[in-house]
PDB file of N, CA and C in Angstrom:
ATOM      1  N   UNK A   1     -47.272  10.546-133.569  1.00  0.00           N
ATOM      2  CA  UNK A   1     -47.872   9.739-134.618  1.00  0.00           C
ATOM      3  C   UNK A   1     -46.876   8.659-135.036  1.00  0.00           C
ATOM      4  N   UNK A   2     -47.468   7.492-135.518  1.00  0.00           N
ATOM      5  CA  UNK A   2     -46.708   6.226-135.619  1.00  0.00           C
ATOM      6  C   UNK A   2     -46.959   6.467-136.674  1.00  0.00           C
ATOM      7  N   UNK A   3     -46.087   6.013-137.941  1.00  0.00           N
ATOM      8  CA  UNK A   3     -46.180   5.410-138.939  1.00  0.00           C
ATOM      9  C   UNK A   3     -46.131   4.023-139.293  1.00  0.00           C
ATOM     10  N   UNK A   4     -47.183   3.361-139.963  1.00  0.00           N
ATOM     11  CA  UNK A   4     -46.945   2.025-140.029  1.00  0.00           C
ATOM     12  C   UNK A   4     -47.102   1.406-141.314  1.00  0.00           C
ATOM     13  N   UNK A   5     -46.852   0.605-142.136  1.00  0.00           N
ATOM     14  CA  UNK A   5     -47.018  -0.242-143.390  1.00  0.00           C
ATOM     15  C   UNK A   5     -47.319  -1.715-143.176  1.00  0.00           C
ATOM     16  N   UNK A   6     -47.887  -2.394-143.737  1.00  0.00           N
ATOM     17  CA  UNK A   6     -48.344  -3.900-143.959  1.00  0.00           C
ATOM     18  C   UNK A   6     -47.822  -3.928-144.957  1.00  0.00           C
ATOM     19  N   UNK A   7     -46.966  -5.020-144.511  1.00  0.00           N
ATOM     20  CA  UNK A   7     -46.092  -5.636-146.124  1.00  0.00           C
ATOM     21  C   UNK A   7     -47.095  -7.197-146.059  1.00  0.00           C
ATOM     22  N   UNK A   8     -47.455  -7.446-147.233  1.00  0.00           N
ATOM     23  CA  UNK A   8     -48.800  -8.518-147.164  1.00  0.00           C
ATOM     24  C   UNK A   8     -50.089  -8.756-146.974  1.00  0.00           C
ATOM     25  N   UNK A   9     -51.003  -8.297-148.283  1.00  0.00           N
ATOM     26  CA  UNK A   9     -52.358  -7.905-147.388  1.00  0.00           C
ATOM     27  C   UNK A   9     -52.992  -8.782-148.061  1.00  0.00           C
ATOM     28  N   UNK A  10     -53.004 -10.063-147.917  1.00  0.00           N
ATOM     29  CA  UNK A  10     -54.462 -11.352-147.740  1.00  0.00           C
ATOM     30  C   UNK A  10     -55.282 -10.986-147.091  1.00  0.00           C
ATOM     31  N   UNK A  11     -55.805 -12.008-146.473  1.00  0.00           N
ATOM     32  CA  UNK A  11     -56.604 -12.328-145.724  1.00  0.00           C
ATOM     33  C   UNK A  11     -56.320 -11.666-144.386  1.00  0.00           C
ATOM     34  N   UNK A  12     -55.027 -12.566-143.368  1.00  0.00           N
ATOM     35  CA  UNK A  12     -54.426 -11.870-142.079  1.00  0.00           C
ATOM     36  C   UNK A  12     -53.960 -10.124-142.477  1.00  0.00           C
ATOM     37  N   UNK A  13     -53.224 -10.030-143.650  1.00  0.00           N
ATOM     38  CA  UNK A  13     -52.847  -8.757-143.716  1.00  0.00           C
ATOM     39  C   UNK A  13     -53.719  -7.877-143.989  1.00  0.00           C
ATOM     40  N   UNK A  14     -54.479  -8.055-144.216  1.00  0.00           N
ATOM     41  CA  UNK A  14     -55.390  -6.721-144.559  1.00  0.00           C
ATOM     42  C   UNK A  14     -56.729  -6.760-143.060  1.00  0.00           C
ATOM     43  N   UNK A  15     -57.093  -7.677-142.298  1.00  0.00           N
ATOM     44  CA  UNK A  15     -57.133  -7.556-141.078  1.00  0.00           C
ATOM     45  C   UNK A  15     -56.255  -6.149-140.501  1.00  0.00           C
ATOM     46  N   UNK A  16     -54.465  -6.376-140.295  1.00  0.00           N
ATOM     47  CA  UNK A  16     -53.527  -5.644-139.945  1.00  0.00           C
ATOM     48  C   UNK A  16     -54.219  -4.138-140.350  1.00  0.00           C
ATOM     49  N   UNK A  17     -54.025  -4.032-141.757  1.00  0.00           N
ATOM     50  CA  UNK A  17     -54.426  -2.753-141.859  1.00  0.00           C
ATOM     51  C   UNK A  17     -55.511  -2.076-141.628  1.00  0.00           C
ATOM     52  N   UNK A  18     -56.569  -2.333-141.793  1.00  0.00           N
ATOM     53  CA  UNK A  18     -58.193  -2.370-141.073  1.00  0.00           C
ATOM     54  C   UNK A  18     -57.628  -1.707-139.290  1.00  0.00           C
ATOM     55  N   UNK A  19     -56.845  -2.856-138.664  1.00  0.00           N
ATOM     56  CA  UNK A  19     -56.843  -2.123-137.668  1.00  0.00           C
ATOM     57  C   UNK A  19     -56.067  -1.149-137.138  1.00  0.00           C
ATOM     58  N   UNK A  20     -55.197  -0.932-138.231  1.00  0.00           N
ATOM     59  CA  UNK A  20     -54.044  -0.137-138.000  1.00  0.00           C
ATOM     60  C   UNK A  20     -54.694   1.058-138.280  1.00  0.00           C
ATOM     61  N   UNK A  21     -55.631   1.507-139.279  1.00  0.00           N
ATOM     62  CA  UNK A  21     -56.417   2.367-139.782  1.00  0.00           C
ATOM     63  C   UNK A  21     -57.165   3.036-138.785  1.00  0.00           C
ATOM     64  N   UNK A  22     -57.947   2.304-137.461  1.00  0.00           N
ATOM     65  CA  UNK A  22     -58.292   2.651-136.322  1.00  0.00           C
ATOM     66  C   UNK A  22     -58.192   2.896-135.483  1.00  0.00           C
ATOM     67  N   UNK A  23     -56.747   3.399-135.584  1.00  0.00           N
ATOM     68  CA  UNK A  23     -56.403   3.509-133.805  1.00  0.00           C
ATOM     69  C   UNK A  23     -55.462   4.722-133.783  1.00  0.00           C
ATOM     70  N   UNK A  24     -56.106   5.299-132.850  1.00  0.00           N
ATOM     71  CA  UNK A  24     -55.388   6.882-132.999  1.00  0.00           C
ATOM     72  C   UNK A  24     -54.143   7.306-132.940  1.00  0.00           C
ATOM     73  N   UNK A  25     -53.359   8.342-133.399  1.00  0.00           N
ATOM     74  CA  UNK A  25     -52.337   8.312-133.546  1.00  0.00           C
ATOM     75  C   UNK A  25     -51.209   7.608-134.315  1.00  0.00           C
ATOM     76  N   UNK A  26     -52.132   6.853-135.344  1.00  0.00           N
ATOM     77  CA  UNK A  26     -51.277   5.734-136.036  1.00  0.00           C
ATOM     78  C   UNK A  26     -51.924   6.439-137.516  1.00  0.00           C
ATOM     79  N   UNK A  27     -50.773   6.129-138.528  1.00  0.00           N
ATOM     80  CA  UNK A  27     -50.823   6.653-139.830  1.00  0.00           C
ATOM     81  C   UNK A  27     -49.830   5.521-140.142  1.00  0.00           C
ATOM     82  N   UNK A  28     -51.252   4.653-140.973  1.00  0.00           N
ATOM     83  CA  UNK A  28     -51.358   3.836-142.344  1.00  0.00           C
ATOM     84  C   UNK A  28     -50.677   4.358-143.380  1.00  0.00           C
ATOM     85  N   UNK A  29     -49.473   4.329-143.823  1.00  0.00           N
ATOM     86  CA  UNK A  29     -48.346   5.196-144.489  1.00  0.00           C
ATOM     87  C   UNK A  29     -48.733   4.333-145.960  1.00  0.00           C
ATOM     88  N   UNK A  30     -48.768   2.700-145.831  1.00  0.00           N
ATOM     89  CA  UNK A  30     -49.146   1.931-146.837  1.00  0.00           C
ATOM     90  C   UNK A  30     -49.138   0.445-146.843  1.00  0.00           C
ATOM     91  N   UNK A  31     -49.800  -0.294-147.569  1.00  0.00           N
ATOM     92  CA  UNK A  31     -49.684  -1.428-148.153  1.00  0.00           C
ATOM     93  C   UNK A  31     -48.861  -2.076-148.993  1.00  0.00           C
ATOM     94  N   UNK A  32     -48.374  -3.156-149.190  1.00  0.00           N
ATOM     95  CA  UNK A  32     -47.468  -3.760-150.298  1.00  0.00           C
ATOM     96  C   UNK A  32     -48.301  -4.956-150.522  1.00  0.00           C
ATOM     97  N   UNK A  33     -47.993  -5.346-151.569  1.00  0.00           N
ATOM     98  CA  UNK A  33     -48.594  -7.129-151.942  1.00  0.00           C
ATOM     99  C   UNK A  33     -48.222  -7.037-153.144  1.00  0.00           C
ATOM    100  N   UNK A  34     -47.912  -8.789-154.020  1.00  0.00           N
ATOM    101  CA  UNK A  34     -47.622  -8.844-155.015  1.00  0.00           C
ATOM    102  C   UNK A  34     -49.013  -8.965-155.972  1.00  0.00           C
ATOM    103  N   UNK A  35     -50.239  -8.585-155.118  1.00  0.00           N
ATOM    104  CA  UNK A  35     -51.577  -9.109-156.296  1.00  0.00           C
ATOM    105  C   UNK A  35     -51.949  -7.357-156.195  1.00  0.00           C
ATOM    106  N   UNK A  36     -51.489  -7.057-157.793  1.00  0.00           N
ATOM    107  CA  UNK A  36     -51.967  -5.453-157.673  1.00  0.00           C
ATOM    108  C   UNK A  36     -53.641  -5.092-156.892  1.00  0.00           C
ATOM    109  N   UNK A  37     -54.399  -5.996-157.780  1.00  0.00           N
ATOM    110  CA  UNK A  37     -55.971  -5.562-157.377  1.00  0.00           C
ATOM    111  C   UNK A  37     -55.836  -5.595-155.825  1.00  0.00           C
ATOM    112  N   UNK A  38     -55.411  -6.932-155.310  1.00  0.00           N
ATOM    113  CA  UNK A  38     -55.669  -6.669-153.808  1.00  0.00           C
ATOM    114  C   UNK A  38     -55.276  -5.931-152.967  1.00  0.00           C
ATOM    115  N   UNK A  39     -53.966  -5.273-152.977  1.00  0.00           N
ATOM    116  CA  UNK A  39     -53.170  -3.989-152.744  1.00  0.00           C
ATOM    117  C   UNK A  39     -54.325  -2.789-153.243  1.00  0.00           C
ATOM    118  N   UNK A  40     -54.721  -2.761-153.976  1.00  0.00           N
ATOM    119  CA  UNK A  40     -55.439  -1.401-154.422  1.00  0.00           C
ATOM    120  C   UNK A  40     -56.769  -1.718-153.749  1.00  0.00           C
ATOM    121  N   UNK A  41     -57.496  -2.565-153.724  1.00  0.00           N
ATOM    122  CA  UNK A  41     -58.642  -2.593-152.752  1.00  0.00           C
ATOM    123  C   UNK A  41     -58.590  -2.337-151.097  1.00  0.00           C
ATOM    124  N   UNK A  42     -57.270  -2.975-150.905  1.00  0.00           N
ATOM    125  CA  UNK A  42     -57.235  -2.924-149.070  1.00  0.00           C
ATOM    126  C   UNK A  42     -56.891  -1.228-148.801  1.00  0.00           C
ATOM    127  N   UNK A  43     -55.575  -0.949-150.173  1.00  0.00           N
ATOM    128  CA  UNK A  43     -55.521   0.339-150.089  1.00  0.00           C
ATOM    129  C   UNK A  43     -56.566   1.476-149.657  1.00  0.00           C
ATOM    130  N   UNK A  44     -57.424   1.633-151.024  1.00  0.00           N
ATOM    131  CA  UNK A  44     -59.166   1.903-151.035  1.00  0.00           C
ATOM    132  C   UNK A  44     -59.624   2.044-149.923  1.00  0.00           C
ATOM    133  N   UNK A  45     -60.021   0.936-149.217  1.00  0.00           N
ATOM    134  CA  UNK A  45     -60.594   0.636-148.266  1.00  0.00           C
ATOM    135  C   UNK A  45     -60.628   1.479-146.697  1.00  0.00           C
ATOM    136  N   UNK A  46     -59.410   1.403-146.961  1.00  0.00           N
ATOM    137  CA  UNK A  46     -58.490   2.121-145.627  1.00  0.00           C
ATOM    138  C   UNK A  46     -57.547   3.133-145.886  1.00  0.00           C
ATOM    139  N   UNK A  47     -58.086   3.849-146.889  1.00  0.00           N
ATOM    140  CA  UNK A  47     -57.061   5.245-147.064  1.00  0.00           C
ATOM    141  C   UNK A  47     -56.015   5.468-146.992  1.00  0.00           C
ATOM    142  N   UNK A  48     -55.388   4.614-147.889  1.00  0.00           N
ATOM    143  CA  UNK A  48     -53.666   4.743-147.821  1.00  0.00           C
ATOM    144  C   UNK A  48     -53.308   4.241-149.104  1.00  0.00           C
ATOM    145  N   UNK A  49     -52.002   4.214-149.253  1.00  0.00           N
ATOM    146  CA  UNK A  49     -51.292   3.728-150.318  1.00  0.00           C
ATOM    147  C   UNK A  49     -50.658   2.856-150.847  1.00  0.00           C
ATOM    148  N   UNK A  50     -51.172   1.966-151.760  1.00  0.00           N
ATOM    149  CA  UNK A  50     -50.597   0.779-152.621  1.00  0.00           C
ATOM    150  C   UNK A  50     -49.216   1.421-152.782  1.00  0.00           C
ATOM    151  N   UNK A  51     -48.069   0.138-152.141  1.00  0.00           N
ATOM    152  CA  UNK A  51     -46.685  -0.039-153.114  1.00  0.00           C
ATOM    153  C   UNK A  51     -46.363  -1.182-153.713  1.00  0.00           C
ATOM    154  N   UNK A  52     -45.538  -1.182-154.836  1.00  0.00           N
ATOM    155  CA  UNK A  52     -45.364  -2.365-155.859  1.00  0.00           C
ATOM    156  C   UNK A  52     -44.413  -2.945-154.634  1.00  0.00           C
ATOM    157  N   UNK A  53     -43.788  -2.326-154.049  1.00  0.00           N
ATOM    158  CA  UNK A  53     -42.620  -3.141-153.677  1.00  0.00           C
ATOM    159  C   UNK A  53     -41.988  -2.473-152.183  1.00  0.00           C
ATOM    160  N   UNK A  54     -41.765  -3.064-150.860  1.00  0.00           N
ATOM    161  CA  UNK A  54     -41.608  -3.180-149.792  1.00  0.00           C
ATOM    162  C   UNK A  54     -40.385  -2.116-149.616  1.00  0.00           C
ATOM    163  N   UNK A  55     -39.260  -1.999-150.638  1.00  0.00           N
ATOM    164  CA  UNK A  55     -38.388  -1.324-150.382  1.00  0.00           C
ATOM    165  C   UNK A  55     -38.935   0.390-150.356  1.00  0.00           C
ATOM    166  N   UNK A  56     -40.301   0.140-150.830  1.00  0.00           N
ATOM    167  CA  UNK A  56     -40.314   1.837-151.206  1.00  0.00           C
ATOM    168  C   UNK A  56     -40.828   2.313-150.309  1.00  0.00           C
ATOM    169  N   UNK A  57     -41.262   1.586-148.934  1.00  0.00           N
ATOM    170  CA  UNK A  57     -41.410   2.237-147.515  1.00  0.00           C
ATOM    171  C   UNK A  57     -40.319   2.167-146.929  1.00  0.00           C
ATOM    172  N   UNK A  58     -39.398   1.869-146.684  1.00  0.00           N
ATOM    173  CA  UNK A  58     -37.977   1.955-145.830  1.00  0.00           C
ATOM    174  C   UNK A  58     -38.033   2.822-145.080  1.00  0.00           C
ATOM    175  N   UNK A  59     -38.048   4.653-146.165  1.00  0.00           N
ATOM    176  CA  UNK A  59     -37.899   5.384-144.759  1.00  0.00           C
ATOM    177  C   UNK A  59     -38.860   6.164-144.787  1.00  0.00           C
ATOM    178  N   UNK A  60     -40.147   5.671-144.861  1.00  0.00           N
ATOM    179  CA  UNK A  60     -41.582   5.787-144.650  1.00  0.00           C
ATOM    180  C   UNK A  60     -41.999   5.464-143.568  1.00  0.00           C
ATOM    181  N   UNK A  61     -41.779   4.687-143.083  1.00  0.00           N
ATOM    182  CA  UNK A  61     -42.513   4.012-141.554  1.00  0.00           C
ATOM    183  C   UNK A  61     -41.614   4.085-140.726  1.00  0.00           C
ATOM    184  N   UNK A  62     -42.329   3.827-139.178  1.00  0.00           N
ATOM    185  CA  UNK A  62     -41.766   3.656-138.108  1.00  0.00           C
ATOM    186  C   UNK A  62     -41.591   2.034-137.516  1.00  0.00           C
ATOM    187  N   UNK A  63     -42.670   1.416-138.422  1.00  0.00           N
ATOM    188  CA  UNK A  63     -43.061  -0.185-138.197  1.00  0.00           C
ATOM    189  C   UNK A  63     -43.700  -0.817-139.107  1.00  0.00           C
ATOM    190  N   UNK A  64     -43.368  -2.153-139.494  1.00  0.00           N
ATOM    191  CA  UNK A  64     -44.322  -2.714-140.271  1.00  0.00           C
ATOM    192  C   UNK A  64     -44.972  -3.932-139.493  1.00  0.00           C
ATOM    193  N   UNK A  65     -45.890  -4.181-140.334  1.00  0.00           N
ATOM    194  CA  UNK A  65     -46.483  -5.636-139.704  1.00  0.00           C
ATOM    195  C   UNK A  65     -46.111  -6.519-141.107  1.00  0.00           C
ATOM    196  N   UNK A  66     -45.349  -7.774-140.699  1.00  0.00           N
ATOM    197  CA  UNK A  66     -44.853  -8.832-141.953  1.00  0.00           C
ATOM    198  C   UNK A  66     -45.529  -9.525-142.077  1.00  0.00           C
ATOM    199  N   UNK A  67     -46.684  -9.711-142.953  1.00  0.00           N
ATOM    200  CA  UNK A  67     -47.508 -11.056-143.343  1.00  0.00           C
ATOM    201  C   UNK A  67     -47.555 -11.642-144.833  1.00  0.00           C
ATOM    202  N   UNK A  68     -46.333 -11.883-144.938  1.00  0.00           N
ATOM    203  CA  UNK A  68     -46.091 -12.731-146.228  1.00  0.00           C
ATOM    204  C   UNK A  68     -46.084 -13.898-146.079  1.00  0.00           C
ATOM    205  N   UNK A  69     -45.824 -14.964-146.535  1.00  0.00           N
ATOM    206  CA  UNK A  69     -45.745 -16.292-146.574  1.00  0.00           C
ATOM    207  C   UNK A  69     -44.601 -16.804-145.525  1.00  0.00           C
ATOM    208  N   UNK A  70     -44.654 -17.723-144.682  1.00  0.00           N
ATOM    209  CA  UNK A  70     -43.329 -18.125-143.874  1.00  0.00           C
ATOM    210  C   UNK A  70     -42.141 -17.636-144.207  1.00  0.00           C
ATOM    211  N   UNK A  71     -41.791 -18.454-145.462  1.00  0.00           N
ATOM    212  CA  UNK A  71     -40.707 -18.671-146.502  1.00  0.00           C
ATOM    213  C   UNK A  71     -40.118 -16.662-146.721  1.00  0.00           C
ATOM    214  N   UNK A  72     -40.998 -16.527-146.446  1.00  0.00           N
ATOM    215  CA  UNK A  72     -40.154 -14.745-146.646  1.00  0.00           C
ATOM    216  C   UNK A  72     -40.335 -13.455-145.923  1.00  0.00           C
ATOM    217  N   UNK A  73     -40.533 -14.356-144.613  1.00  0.00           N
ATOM    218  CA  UNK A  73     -40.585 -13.583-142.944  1.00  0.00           C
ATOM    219  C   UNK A  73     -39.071 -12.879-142.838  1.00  0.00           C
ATOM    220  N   UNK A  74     -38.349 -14.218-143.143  1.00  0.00           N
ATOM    221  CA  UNK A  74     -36.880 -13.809-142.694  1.00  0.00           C
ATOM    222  C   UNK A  74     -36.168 -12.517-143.429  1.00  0.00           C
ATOM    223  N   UNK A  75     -36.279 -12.975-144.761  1.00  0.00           N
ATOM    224  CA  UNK A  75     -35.488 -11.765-145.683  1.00  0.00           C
ATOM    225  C   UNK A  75     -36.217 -10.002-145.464  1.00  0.00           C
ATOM    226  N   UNK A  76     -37.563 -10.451-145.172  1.00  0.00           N
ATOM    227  CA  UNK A  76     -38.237  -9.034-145.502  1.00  0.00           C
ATOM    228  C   UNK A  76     -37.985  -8.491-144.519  1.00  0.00           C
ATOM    229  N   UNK A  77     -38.137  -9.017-142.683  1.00  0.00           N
ATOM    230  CA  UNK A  77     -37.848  -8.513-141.664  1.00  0.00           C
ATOM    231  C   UNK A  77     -36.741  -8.222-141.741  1.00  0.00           C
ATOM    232  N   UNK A  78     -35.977  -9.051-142.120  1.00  0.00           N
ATOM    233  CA  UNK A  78     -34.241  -8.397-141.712  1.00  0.00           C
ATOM    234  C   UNK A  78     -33.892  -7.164-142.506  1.00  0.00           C
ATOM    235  N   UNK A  79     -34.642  -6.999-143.440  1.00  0.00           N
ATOM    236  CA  UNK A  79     -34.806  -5.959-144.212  1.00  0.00           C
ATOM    237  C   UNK A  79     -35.024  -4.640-143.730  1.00  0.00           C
ATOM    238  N   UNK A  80     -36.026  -4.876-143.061  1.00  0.00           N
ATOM    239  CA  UNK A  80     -36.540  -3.410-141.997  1.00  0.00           C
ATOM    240  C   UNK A  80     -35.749  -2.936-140.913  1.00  0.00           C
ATOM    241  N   UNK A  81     -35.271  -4.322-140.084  1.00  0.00           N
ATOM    242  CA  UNK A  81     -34.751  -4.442-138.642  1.00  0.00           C
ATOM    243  C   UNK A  81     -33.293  -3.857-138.985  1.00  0.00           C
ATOM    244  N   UNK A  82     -32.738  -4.131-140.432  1.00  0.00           N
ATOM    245  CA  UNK A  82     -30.981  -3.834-140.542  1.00  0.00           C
ATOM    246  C   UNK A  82     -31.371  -1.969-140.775  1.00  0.00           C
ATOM    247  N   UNK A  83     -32.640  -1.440-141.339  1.00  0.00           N
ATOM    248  CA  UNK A  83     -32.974  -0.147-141.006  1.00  0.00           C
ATOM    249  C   UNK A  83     -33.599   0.467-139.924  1.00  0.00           C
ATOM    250  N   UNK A  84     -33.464  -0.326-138.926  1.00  0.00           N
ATOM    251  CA  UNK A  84     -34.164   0.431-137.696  1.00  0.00           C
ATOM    252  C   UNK A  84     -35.397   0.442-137.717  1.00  0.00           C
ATOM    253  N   UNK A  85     -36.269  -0.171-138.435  1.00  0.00           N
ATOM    254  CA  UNK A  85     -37.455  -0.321-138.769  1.00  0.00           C
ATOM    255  C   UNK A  85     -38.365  -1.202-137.860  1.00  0.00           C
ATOM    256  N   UNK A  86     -39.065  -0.837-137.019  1.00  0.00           N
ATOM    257  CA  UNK A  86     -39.527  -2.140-135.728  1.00  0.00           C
ATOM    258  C   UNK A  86     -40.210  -3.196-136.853  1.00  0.00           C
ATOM    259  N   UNK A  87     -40.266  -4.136-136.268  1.00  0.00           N
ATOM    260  CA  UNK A  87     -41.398  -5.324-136.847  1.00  0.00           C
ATOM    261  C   UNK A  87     -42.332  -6.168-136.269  1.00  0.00           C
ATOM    262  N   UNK A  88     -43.802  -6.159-136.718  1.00  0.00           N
ATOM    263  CA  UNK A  88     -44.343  -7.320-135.894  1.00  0.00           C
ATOM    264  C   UNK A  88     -44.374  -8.332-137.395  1.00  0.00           C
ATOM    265  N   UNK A  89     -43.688  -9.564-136.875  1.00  0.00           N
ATOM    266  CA  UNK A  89     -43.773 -10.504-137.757  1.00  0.00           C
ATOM    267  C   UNK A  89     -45.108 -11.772-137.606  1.00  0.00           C
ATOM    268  N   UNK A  90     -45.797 -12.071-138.360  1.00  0.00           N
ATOM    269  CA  UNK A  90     -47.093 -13.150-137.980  1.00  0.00           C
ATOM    270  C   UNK A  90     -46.356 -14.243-137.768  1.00  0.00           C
ATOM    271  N   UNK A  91     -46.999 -15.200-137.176  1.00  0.00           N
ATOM    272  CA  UNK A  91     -46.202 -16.572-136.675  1.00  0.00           C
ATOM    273  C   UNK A  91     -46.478 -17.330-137.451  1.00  0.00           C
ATOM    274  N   UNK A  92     -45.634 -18.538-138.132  1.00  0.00           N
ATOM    275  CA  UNK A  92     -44.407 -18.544-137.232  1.00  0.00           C
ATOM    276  C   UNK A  92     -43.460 -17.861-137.300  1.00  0.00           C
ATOM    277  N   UNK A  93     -42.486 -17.049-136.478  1.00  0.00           N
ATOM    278  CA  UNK A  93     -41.601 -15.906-137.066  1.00  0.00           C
ATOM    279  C   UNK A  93     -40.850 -16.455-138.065  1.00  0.00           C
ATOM    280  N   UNK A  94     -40.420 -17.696-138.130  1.00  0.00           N
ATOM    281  CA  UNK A  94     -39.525 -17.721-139.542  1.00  0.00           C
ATOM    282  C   UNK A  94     -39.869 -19.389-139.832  1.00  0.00           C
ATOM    283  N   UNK A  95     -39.575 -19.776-140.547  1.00  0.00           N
ATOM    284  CA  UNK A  95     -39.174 -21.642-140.710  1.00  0.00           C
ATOM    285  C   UNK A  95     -38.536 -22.101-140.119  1.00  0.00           C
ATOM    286  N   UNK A  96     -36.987 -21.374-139.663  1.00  0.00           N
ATOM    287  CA  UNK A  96     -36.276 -22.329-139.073  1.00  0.00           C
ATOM    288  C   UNK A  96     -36.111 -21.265-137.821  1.00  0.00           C
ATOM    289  N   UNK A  97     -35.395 -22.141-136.373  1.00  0.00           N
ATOM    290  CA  UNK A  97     -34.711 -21.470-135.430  1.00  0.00           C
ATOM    291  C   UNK A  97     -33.318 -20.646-135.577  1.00  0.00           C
ATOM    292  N   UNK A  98     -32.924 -20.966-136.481  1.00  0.00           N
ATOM    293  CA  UNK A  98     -31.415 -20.388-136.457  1.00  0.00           C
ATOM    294  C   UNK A  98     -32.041 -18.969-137.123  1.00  0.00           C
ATOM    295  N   UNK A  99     -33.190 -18.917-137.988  1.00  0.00           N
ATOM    296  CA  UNK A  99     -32.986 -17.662-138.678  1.00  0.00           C
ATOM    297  C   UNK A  99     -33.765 -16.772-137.995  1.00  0.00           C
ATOM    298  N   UNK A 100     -34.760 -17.135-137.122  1.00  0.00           N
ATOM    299  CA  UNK A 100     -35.561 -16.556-135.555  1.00  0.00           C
ATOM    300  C   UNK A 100     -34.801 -15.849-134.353  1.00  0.00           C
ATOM    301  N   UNK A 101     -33.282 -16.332-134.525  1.00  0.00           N
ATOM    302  CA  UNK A 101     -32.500 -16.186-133.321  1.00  0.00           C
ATOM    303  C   UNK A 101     -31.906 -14.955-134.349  1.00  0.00           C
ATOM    304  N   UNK A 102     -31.575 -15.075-135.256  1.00  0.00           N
ATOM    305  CA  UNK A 102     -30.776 -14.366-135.937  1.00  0.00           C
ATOM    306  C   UNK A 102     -31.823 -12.644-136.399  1.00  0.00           C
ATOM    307  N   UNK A 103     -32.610 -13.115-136.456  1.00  0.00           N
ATOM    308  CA  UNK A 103     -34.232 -11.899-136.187  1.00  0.00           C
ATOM    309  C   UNK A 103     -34.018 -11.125-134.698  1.00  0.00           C
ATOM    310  N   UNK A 104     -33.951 -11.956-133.946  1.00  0.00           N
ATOM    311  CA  UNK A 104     -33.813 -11.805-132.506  1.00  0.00           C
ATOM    312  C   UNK A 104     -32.514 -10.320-132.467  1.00  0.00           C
ATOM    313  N   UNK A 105     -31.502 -10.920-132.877  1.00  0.00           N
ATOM    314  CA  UNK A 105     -30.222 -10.170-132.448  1.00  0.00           C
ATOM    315  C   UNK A 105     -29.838  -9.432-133.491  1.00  0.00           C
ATOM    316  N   UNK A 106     -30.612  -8.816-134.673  1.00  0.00           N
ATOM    317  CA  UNK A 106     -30.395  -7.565-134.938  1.00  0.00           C
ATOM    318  C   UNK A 106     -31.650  -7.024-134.350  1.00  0.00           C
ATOM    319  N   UNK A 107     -32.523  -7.234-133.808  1.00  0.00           N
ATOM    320  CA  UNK A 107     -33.354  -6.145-133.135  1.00  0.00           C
ATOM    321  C   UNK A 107     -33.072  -5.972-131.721  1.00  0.00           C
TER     322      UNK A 107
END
């Protein structure tokens, strides 16, 4: 069993979880977002658990999927990746190249 979290559930992110929810062997550990209601609906939705805040899956998951805003691809991934944490990040992986390469080589 995989464990997985969506840090970001808009529109693309809550897609993520929807399908993460469906596929066997995978356990939807949780959601994060900064809009409580929408965190608690995608939550709802797909049987798992609203967190206020990204750090409180760390050593909850096996992977996250990153769909926050460009601007905070970099910090949140490196976040996971400096814990061993796999990542699929949405594109573009970061704003700039230097901080893509730098994504690159701690994973």
């Amino acid at each position: 069993m995989v464990r997985i979290g969506v840090i970001g559930v808009g529109h693309i992110g809550a897609h993520h979880a929807r399908i993460y929810s469906q596929i066997p062997d995978v356990e939807l550990v949780g959601v994060v977002d900064i809009d409580q209601k929408r965190k608690e609906k995608v939550a709802r939705e797909y049987n798992t658990t609203p967190y206020a805040s990204y750090g409180e899956i760390f050593n909850k998951v096996d992977a996250v999927s990153v769909v926050v805003p460009t601007d905070l691809h970099y910090p949140v991934a490196k976040d996971f990746l400096e814990r061993g944490v796999h990542c699929l990040v949405e594109k573009p992986i970061t704003p700039t190249l230097e901080e893509a390469g730098d994504l690159l080589s701690i994973a």
